[in-house]
N, C-alpha and C. Protein backbone atom coordinates (compact mmCIF):
# COMPACT_ATOMS: atom_id res chain seq x y z
N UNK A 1 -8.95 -8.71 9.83
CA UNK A 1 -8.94 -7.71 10.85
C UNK A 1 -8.04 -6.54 10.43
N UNK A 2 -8.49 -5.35 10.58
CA UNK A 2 -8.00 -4.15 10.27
C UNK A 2 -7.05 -3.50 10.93
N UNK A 3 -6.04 -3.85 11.38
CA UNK A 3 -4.97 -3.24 12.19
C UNK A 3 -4.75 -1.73 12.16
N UNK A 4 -4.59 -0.53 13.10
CA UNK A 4 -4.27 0.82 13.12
C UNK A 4 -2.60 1.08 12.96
N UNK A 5 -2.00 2.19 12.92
CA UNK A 5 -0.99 2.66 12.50
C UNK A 5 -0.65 3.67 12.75
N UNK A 6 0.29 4.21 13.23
CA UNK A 6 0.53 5.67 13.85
C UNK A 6 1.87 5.79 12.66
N UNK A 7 1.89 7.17 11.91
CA UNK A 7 2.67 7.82 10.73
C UNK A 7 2.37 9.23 11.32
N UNK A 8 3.65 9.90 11.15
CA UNK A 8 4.19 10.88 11.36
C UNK A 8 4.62 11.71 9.80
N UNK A 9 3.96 12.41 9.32
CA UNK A 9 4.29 13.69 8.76
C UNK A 9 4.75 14.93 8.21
N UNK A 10 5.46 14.91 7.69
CA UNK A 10 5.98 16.48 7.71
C UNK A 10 6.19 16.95 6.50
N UNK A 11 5.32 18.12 6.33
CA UNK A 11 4.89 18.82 5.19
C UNK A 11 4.94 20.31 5.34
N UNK A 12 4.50 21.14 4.42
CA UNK A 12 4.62 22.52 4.62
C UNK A 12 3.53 22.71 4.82
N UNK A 13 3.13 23.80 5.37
CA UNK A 13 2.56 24.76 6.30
C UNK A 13 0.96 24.54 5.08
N UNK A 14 1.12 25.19 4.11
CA UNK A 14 0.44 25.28 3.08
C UNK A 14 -0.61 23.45 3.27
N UNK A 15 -0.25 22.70 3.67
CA UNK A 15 -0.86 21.29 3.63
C UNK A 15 -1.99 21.52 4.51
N UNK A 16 -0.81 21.99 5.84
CA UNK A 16 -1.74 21.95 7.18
C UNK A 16 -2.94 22.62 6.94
N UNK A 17 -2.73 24.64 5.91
CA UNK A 17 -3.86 25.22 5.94
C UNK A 17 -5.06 24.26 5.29
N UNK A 18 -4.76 23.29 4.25
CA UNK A 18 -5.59 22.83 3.02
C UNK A 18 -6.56 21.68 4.05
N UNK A 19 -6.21 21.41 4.53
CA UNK A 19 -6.44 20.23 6.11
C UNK A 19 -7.47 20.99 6.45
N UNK A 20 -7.32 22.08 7.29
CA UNK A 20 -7.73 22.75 8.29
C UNK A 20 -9.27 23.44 7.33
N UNK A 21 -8.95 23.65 6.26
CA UNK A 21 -9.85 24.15 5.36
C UNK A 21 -10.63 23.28 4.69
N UNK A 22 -10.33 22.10 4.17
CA UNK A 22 -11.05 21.08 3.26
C UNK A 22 -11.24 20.12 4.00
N UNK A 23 -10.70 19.55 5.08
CA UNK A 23 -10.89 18.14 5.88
C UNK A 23 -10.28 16.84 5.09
N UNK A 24 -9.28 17.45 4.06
CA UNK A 24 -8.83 16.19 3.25
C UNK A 24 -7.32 17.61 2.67
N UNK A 25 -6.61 16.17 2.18
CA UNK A 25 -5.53 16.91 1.81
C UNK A 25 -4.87 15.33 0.37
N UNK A 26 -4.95 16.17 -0.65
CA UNK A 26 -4.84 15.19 -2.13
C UNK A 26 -3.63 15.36 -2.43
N UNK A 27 -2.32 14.85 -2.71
CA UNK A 27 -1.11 15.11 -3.87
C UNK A 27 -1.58 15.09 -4.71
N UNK A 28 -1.05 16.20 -5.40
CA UNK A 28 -1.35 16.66 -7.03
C UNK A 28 0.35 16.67 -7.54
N UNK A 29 1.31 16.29 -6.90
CA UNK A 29 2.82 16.34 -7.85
C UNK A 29 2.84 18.11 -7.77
N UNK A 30 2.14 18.92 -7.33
CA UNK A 30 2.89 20.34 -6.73
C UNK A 30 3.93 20.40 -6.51
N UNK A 31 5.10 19.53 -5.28
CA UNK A 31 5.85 19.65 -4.60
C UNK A 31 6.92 18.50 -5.53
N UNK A 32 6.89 18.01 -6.14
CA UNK A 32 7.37 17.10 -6.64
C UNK A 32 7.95 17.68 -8.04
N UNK A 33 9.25 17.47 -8.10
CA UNK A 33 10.30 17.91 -9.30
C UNK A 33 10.58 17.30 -10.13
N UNK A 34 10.37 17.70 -11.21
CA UNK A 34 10.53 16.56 -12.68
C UNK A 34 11.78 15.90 -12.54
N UNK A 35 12.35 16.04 -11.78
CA UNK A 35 13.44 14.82 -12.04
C UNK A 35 13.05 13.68 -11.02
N UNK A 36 12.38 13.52 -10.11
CA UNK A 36 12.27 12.82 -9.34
C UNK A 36 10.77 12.19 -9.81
N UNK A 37 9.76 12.52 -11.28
CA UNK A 37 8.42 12.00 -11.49
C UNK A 37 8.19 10.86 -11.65
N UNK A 38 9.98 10.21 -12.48
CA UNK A 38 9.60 8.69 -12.50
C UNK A 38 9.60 7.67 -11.39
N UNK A 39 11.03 8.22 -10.60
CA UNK A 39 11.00 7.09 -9.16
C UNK A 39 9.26 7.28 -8.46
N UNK A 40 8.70 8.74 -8.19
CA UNK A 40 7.73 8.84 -8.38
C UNK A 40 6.49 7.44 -8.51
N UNK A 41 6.20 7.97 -9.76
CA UNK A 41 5.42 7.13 -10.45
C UNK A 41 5.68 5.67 -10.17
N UNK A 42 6.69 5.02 -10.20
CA UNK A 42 7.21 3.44 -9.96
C UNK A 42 7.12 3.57 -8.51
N UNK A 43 6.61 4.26 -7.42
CA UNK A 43 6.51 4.44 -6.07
C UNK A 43 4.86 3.92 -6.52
N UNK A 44 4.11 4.87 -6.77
CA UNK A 44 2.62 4.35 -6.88
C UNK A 44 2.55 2.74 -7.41
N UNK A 45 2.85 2.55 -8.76
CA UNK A 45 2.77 1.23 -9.53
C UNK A 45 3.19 0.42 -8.01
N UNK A 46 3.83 0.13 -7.22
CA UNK A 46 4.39 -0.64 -6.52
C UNK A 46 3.04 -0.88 -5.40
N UNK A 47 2.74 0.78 -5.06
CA UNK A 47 1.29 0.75 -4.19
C UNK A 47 0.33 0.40 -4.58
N UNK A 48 -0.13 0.34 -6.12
CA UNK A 48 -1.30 -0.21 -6.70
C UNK A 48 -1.01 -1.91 -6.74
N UNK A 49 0.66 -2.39 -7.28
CA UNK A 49 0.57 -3.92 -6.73
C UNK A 49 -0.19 -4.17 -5.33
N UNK A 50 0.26 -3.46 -4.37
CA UNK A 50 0.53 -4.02 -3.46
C UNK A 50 -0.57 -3.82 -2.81
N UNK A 51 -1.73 -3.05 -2.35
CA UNK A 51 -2.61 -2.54 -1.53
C UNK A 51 -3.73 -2.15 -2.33
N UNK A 52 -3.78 -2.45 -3.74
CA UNK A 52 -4.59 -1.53 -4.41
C UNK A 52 -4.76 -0.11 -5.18
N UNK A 53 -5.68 -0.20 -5.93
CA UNK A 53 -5.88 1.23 -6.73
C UNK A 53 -5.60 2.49 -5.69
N UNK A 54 -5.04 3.40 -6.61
CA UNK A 54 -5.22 4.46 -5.82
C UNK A 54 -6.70 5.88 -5.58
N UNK A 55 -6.78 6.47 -5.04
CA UNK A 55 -8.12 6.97 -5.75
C UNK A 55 -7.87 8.04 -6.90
N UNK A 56 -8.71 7.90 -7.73
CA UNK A 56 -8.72 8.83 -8.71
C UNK A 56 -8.24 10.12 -8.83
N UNK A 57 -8.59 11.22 -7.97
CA UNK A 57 -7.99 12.23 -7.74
C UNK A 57 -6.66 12.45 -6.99
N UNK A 58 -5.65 11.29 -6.32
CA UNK A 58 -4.78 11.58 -6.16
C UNK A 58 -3.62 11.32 -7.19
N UNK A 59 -2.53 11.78 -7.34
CA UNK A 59 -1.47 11.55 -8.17
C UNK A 59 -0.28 10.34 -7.67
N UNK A 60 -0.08 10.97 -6.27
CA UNK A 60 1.46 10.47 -5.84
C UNK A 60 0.80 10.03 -4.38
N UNK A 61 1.75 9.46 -3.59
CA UNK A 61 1.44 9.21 -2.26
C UNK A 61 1.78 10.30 -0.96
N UNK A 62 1.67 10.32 -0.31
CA UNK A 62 1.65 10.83 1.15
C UNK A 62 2.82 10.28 1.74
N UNK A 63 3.96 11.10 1.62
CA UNK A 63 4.92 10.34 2.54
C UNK A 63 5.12 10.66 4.11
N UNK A 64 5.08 9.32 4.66
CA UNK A 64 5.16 9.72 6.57
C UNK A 64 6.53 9.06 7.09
N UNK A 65 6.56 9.01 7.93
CA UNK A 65 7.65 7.99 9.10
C UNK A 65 6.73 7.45 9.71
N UNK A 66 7.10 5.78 9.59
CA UNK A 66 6.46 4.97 10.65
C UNK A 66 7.28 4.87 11.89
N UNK A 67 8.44 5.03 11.63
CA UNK A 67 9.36 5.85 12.79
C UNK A 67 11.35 6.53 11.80
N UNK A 68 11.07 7.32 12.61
CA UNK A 68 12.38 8.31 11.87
C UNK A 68 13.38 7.75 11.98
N UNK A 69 14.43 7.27 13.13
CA UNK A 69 15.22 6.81 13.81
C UNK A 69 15.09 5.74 14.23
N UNK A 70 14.44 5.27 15.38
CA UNK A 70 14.35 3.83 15.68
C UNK A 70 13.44 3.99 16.39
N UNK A 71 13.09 2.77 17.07
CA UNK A 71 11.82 2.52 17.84
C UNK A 71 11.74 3.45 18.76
N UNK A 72 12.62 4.01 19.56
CA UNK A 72 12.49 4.91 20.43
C UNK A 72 12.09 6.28 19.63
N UNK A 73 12.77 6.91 18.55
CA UNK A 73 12.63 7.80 18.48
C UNK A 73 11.46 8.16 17.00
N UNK A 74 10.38 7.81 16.89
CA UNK A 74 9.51 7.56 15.56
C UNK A 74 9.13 8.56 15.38
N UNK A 75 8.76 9.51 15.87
CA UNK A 75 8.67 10.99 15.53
C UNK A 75 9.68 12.04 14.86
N UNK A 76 9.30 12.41 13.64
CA UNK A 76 10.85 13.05 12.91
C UNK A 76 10.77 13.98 14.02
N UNK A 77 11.94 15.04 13.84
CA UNK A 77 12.27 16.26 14.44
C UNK A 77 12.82 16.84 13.50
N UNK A 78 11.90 18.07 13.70
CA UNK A 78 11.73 18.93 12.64
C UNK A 78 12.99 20.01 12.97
N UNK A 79 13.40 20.08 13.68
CA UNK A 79 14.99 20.83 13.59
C UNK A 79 16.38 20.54 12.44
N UNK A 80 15.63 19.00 12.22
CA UNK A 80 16.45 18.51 11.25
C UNK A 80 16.22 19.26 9.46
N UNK A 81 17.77 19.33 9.19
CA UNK A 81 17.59 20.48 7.88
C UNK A 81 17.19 19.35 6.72
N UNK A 82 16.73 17.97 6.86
CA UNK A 82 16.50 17.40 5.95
C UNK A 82 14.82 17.25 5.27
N UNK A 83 13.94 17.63 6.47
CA UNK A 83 12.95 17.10 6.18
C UNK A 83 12.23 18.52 5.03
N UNK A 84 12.14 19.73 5.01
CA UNK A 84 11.97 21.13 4.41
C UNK A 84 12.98 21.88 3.91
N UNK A 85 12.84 22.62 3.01
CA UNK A 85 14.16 23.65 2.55
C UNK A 85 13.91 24.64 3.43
N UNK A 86 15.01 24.97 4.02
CA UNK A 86 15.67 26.38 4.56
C UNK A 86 14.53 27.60 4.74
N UNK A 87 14.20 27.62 5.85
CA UNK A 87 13.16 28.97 5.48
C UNK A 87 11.51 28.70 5.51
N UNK A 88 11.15 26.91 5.01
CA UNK A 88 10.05 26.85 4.99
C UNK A 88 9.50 26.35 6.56
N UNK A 89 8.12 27.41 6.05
CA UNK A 89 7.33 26.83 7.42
C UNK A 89 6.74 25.34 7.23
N UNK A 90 6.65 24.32 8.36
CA UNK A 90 6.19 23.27 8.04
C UNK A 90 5.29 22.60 9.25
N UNK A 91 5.03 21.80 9.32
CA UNK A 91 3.96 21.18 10.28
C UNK A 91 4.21 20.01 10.62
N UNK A 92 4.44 18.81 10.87
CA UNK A 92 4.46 17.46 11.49
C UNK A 92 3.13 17.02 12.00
N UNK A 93 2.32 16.36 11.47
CA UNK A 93 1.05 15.92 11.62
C UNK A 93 0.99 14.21 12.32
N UNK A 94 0.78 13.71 13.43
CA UNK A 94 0.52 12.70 13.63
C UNK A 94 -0.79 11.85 13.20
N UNK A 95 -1.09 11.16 12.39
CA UNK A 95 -2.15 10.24 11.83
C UNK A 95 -1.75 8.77 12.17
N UNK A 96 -3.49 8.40 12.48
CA UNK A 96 -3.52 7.10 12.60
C UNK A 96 -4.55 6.34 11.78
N UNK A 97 -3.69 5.47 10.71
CA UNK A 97 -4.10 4.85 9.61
C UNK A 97 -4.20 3.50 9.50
N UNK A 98 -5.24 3.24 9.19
CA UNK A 98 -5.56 1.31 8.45
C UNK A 98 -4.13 1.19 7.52
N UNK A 99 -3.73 -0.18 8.42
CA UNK A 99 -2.03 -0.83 8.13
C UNK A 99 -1.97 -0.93 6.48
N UNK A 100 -3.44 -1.51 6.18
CA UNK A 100 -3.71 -2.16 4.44
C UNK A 100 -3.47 -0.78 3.31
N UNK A 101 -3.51 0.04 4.61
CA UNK A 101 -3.31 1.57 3.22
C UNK A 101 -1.92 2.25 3.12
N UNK A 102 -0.96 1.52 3.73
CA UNK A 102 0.42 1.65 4.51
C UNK A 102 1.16 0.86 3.41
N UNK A 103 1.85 1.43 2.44
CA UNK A 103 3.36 0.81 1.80
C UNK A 103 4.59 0.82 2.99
N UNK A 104 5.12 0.20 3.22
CA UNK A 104 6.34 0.93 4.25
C UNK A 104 7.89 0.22 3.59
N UNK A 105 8.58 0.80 3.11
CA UNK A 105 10.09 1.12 2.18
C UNK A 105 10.64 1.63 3.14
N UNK A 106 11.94 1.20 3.08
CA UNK A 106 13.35 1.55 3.65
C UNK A 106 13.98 3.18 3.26
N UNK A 107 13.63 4.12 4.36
CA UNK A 107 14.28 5.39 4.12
C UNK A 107 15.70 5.36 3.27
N UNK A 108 16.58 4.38 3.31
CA UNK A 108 17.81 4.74 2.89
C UNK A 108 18.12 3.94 1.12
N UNK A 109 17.14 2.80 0.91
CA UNK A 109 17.25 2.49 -0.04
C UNK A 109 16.36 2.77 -0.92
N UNK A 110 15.27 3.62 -0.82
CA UNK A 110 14.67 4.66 -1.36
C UNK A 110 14.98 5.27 -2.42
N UNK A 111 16.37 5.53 -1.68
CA UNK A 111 17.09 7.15 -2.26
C UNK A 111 18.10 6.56 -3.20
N UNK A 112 17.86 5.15 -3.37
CA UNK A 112 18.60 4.66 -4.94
C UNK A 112 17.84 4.70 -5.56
N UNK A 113 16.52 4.49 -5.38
CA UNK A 113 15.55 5.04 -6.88
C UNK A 113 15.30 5.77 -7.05
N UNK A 114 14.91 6.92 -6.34
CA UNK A 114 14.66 7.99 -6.18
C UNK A 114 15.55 8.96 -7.10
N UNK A 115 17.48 8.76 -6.68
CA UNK A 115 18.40 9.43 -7.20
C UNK A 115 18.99 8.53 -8.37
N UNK A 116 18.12 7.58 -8.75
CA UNK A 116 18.65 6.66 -9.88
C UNK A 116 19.85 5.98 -9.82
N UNK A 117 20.13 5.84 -8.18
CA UNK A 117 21.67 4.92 -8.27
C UNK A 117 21.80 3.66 -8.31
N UNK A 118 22.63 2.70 -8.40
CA UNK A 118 22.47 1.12 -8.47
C UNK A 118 22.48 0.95 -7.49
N UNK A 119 21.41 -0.34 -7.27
CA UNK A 119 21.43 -0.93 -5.85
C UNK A 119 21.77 -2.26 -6.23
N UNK A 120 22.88 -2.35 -5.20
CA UNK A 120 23.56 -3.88 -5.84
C UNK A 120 23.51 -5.04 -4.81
N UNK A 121 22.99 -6.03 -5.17
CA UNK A 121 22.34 -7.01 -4.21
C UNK A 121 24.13 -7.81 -3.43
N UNK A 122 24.68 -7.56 -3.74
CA UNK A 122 26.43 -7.76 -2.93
C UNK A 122 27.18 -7.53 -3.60
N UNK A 123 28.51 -7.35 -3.20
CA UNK A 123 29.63 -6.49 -3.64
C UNK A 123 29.82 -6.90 -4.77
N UNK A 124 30.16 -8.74 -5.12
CA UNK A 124 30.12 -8.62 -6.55
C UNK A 124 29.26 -8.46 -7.64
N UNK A 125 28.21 -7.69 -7.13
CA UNK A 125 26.78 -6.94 -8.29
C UNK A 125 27.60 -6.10 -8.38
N UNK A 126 27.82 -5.18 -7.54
CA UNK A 126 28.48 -3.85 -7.50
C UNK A 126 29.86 -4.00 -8.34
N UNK A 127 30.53 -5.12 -8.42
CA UNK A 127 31.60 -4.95 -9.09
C UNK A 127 31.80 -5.23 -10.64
N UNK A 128 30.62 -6.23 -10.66
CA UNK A 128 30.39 -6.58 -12.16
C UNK A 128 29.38 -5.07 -12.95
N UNK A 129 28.63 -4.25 -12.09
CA UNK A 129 28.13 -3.19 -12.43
C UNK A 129 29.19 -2.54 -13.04
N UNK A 130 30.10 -2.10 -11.71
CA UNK A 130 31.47 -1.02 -12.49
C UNK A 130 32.21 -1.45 -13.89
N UNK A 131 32.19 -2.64 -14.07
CA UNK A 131 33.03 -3.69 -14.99
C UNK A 131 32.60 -3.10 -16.49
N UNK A 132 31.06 -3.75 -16.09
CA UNK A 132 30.10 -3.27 -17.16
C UNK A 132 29.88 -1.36 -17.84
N UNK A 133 30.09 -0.87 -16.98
CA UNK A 133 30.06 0.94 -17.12
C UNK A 133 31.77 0.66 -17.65
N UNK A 134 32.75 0.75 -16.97
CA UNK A 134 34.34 0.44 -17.59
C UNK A 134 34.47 0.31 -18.71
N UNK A 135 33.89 -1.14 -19.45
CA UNK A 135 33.88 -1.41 -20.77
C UNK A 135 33.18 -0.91 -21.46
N UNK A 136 32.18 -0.06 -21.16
CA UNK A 136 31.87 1.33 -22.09
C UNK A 136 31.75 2.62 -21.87
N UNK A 137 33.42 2.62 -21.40
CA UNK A 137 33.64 3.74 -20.81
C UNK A 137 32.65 5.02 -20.26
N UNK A 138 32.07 3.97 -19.78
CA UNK A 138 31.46 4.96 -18.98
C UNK A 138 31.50 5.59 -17.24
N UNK A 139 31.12 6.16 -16.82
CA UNK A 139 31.30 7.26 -15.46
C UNK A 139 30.09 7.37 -15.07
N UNK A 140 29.70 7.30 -13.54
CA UNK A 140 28.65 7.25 -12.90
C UNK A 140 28.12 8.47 -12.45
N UNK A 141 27.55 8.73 -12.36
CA UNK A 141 27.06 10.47 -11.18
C UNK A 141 25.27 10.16 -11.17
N UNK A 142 25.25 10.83 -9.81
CA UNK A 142 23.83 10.51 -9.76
C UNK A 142 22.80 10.81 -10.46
N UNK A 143 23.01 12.32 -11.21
CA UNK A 143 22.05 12.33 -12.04
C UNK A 143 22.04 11.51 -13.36
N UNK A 144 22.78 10.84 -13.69
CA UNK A 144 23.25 10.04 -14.85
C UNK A 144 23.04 9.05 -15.07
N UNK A 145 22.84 8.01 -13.70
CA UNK A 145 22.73 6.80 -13.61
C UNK A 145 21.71 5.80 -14.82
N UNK A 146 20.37 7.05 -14.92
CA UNK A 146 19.50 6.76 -15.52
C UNK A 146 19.47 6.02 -16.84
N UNK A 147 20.18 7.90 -17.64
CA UNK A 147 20.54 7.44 -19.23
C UNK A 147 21.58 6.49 -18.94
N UNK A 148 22.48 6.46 -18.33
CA UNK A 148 23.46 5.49 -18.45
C UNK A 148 22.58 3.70 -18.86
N UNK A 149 21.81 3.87 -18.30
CA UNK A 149 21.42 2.28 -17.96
C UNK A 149 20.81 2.04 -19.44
N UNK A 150 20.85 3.00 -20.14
CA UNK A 150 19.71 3.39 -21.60
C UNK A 150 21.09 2.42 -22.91
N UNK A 151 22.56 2.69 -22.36
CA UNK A 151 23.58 1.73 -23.19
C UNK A 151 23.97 0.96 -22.68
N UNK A 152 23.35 0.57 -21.43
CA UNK A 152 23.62 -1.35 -20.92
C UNK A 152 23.50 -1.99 -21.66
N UNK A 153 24.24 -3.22 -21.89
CA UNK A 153 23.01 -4.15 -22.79
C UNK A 153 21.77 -5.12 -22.34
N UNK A 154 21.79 -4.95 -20.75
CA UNK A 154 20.79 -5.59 -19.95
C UNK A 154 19.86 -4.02 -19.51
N UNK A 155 18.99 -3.87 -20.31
CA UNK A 155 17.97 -2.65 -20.07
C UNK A 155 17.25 -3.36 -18.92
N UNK A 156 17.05 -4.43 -17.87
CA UNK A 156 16.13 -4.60 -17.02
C UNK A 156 16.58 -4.73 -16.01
N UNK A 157 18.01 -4.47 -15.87
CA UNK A 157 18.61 -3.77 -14.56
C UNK A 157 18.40 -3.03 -13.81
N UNK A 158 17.80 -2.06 -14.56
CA UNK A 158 17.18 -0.73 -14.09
C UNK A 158 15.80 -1.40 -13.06
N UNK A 159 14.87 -1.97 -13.79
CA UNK A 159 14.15 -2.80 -13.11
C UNK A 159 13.99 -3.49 -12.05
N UNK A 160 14.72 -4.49 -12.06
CA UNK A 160 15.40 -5.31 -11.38
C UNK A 160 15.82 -4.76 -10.29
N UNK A 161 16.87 -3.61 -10.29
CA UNK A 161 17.22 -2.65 -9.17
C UNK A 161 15.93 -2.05 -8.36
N UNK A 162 15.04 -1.79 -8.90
CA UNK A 162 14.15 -0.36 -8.32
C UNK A 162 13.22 -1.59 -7.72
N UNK A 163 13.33 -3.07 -7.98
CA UNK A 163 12.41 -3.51 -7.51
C UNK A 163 12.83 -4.33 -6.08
N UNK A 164 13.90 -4.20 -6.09
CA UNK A 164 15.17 -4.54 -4.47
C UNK A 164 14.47 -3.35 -3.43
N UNK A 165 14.10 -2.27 -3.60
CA UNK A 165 13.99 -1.28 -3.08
C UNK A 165 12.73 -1.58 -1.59
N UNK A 166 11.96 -2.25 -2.11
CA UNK A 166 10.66 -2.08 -1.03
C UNK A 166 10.95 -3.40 0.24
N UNK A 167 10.33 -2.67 1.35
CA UNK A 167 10.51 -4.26 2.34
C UNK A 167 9.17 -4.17 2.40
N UNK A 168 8.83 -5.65 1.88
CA UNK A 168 7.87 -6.37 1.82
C UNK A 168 7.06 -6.61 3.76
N UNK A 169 5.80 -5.95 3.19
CA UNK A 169 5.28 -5.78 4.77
C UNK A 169 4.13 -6.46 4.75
């Protein structure tokens, strides 16, 4: 049985016209910044485990809120300076989607793969992490995290981490 889904939206203005004009709207990685192509990409691989191929002509996924805040409040609000840069016009589209076409990931642990930071399954991950960077003298910053993980001597950390990331739905 096919369960429905209400996802919430928010994109620039430019989406809405492509909508309003084509009756379909594709990611092509337009909006998407080479530093962010690989979390990216390991976003799809995770959707093709999990739900299937993607279709051919799309690149990346469609990101929504299945709710922003909490149950009460599932609709982003677009006043907020997080969801668009400064200046852009944008739209908030409510859709209702088949559950089976629905990845749904944790907004906040996301943004460790996304920004390449360690996600450490309890404090002493986190402490044997620092231990490990220490003894080769190394220093963390978010854009860094990446190459850093490139002179671990456990290269599947990186892995391992990005794959903590999804809640299994």
């Amino acid at each position: 049985m096919i369960l429905k889904m209400i996802l919430w939206i928010v994109q620039h203005k430019i989406v809405w016209d492509k909508l309003c004009s084509e009756r379909r709207y594709k990611t092509d990685g337009f909006f998407v910044d080479e530093y962010h192509i690989v979390p990216y990409n390991w976003m799809v691989l995770q959707m093709e485990r999990r739900i299937g191929p993607k279709p051919p002509d799309v690149k990346f996924p469609v990101w929504g809120w299945y709710q922003w805040e909490d149950a009460r409040r599932k609709m982003p609000d677009l006043r907020c300076s997080s969801h668009l840069p400064k200046g852009t016009e944008g739209v908030r589209l409510k859709i209702n989607i088949d559950d089976c076409k629905v990845l749904l990931s944790d907004f906040e642990t996301w943004h460790y793969v996304l920004n390449y930071w360690y996600l450490a399954q309890s404090e002493a991950d986190f402490d044997r992490f620092e231990q490990e960077l220490k003894k080769n003298n190394l220093e963390v910053g978010q854009k860094e995290l990446f190459q850093i993980t490139m002179f671990l001597p456990d290269l599947q950390k990186l892995k391992r981490m990005m794959s903590r990331v999804l809640i299994h739905s």
